[in-house]
C-alpha atoms as a PDB file:
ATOM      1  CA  UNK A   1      18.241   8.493   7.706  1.00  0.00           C
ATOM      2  CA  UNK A   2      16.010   7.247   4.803  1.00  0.00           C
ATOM      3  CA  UNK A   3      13.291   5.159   4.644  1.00  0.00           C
ATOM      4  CA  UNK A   4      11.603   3.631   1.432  1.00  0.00           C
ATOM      5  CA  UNK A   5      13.522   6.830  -0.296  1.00  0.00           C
ATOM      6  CA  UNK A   6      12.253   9.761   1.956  1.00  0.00           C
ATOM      7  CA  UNK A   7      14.233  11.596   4.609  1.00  0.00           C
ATOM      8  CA  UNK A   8      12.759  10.140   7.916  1.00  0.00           C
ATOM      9  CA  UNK A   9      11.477  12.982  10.029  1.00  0.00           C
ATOM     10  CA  UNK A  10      10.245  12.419  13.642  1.00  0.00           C
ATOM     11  CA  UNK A  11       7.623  14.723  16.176  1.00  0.00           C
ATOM     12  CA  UNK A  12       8.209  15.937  19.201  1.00  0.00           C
ATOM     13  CA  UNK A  13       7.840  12.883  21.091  1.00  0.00           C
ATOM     14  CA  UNK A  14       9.970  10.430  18.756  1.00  0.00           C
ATOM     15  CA  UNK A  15       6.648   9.222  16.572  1.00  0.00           C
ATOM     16  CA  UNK A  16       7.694   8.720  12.808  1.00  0.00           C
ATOM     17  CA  UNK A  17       6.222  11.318  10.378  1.00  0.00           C
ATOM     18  CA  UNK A  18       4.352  11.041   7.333  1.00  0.00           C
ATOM     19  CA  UNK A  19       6.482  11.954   3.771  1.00  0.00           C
ATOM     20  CA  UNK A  20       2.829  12.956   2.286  1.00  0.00           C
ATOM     21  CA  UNK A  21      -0.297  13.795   2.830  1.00  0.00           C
ATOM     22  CA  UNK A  22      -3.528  11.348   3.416  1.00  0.00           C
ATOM     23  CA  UNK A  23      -5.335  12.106   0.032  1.00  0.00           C
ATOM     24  CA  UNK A  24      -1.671  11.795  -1.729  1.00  0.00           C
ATOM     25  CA  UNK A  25      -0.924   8.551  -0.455  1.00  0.00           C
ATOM     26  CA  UNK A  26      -4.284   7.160  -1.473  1.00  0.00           C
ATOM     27  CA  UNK A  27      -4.214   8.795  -4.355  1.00  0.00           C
ATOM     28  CA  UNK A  28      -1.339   7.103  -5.388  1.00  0.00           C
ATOM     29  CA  UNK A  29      -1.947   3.860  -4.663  1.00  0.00           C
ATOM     30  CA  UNK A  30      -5.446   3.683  -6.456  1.00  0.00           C
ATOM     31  CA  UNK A  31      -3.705   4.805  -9.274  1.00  0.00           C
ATOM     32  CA  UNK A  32      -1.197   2.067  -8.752  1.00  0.00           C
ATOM     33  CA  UNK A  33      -4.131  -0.583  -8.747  1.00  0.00           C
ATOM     34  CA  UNK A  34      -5.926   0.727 -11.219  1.00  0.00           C
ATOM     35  CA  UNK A  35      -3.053  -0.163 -14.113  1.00  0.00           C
ATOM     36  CA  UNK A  36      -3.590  -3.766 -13.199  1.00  0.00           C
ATOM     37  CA  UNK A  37      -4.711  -5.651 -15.617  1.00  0.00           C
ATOM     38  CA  UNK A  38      -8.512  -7.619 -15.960  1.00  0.00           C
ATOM     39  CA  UNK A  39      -8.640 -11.099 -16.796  1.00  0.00           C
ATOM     40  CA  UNK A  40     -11.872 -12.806 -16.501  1.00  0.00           C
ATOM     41  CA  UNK A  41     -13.851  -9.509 -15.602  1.00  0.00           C
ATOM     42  CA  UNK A  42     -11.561  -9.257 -12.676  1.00  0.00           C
ATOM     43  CA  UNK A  43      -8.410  -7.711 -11.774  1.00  0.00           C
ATOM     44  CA  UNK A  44      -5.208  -9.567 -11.771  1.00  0.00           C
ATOM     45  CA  UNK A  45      -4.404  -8.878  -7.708  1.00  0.00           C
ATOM     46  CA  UNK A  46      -7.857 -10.052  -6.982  1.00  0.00           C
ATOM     47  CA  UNK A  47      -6.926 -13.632  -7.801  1.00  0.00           C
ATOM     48  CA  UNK A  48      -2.423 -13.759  -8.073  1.00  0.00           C
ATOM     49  CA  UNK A  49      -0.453 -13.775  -4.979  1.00  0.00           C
ATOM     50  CA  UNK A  50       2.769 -13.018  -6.541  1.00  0.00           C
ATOM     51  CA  UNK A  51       3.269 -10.975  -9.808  1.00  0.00           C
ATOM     52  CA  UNK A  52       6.254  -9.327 -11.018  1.00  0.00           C
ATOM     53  CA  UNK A  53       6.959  -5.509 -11.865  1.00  0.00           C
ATOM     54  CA  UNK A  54       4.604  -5.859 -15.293  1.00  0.00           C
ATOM     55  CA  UNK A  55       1.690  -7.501 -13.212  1.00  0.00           C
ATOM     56  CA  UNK A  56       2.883 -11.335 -14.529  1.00  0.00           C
ATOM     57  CA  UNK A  57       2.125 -14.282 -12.109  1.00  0.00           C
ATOM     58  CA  UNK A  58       5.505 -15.608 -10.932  1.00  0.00           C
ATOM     59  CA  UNK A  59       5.482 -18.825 -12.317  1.00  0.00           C
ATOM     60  CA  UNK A  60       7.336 -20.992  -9.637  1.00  0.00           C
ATOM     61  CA  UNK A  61       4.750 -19.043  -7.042  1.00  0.00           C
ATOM     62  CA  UNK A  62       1.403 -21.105  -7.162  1.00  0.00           C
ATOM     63  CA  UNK A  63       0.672 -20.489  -3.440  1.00  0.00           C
ATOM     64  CA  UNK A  64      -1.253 -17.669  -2.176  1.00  0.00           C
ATOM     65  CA  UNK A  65      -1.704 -16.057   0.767  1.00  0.00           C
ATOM     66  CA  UNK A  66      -4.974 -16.543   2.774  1.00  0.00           C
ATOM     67  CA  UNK A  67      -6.535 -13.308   2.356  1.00  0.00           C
ATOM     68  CA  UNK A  68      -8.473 -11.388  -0.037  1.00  0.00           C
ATOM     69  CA  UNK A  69      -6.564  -8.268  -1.595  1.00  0.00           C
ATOM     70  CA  UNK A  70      -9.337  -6.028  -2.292  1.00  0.00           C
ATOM     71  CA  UNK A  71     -10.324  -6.295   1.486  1.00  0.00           C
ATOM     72  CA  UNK A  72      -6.365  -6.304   2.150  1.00  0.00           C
ATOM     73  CA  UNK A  73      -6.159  -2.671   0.664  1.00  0.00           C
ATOM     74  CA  UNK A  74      -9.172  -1.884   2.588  1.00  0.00           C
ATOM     75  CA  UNK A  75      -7.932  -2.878   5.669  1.00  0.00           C
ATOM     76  CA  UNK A  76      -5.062  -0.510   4.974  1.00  0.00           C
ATOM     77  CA  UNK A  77      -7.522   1.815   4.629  1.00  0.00           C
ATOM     78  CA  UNK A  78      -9.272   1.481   7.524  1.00  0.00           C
ATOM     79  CA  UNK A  79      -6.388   1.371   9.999  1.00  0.00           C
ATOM     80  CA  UNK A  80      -4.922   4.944   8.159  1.00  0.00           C
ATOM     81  CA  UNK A  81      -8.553   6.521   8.928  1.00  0.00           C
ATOM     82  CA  UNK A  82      -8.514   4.852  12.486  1.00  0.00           C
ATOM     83  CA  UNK A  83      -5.073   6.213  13.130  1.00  0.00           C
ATOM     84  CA  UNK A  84      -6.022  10.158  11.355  1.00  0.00           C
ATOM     85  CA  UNK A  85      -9.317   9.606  13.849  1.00  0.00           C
ATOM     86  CA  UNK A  86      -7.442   9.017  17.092  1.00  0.00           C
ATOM     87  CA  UNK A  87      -4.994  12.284  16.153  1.00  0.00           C
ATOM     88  CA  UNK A  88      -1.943  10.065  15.238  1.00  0.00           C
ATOM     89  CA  UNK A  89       0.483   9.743  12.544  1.00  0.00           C
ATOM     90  CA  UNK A  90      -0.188   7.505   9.614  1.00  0.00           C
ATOM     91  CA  UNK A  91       1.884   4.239  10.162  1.00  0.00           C
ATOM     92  CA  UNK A  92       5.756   3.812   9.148  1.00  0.00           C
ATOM     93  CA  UNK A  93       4.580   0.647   7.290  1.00  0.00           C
ATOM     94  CA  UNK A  94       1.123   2.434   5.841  1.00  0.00           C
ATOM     95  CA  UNK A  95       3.494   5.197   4.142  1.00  0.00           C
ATOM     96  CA  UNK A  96       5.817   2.986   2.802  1.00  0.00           C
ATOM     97  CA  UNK A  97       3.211   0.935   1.179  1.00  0.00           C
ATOM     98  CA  UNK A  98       2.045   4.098  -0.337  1.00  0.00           C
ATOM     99  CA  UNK A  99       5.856   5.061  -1.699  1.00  0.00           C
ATOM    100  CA  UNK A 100       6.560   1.582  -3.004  1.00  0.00           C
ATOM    101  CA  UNK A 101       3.299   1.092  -4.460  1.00  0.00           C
ATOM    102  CA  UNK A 102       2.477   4.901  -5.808  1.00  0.00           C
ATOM    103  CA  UNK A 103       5.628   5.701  -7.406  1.00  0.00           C
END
């Protein structure tokens, strides 16, 4: 079975497991954010919603979502450390943000 293009791989007890490490997985998707482009002193993600592949503002997509993305990457953060903390596995949806954002 596959999942965002890694062989899915399950513990003991039937809990998904990661395809990378931690530090890999953030790595990545810093990187990721840091090739967005600044417009106004800010980057793109802080103020679009919806942007295609080369960071462009889709232009039938004028709505956002109610939420601030900094803080939303942040929060994805957070719940990876809170989940490494309590001695489980990183999140099916955490490492497949990583994988479609990092690569």
């Amino acid at each position: 079975m596959m999942l965002a293009g890694h062989s899915v791989e399950f513990d003991s007890v039937g809990r998904l497991m990661p395809w990378t490490s931690w530090n890999t997985a953030l790595d990545r998707e810093m990187n990721f954010y840091q090739l967005c482009p600044v417009d106004h002193g800010y980057p793109r993600f802080a103020f679009t919603t919806f942007m295609d592949g080369g960071w462009e503002p889709f232009p039938d997509r004028t709505d956002t979502i109610p939420a601030n993305q900094n803080g939303w990457v942040f929060s994805r953060i957070s719940n990876s450390l809170n989940c490494a903390q309590a001695g489980s596995p990183l999140p099916a949806d955490g490492v497949s943000h990583g994988r479609l954002f990092g690569e």
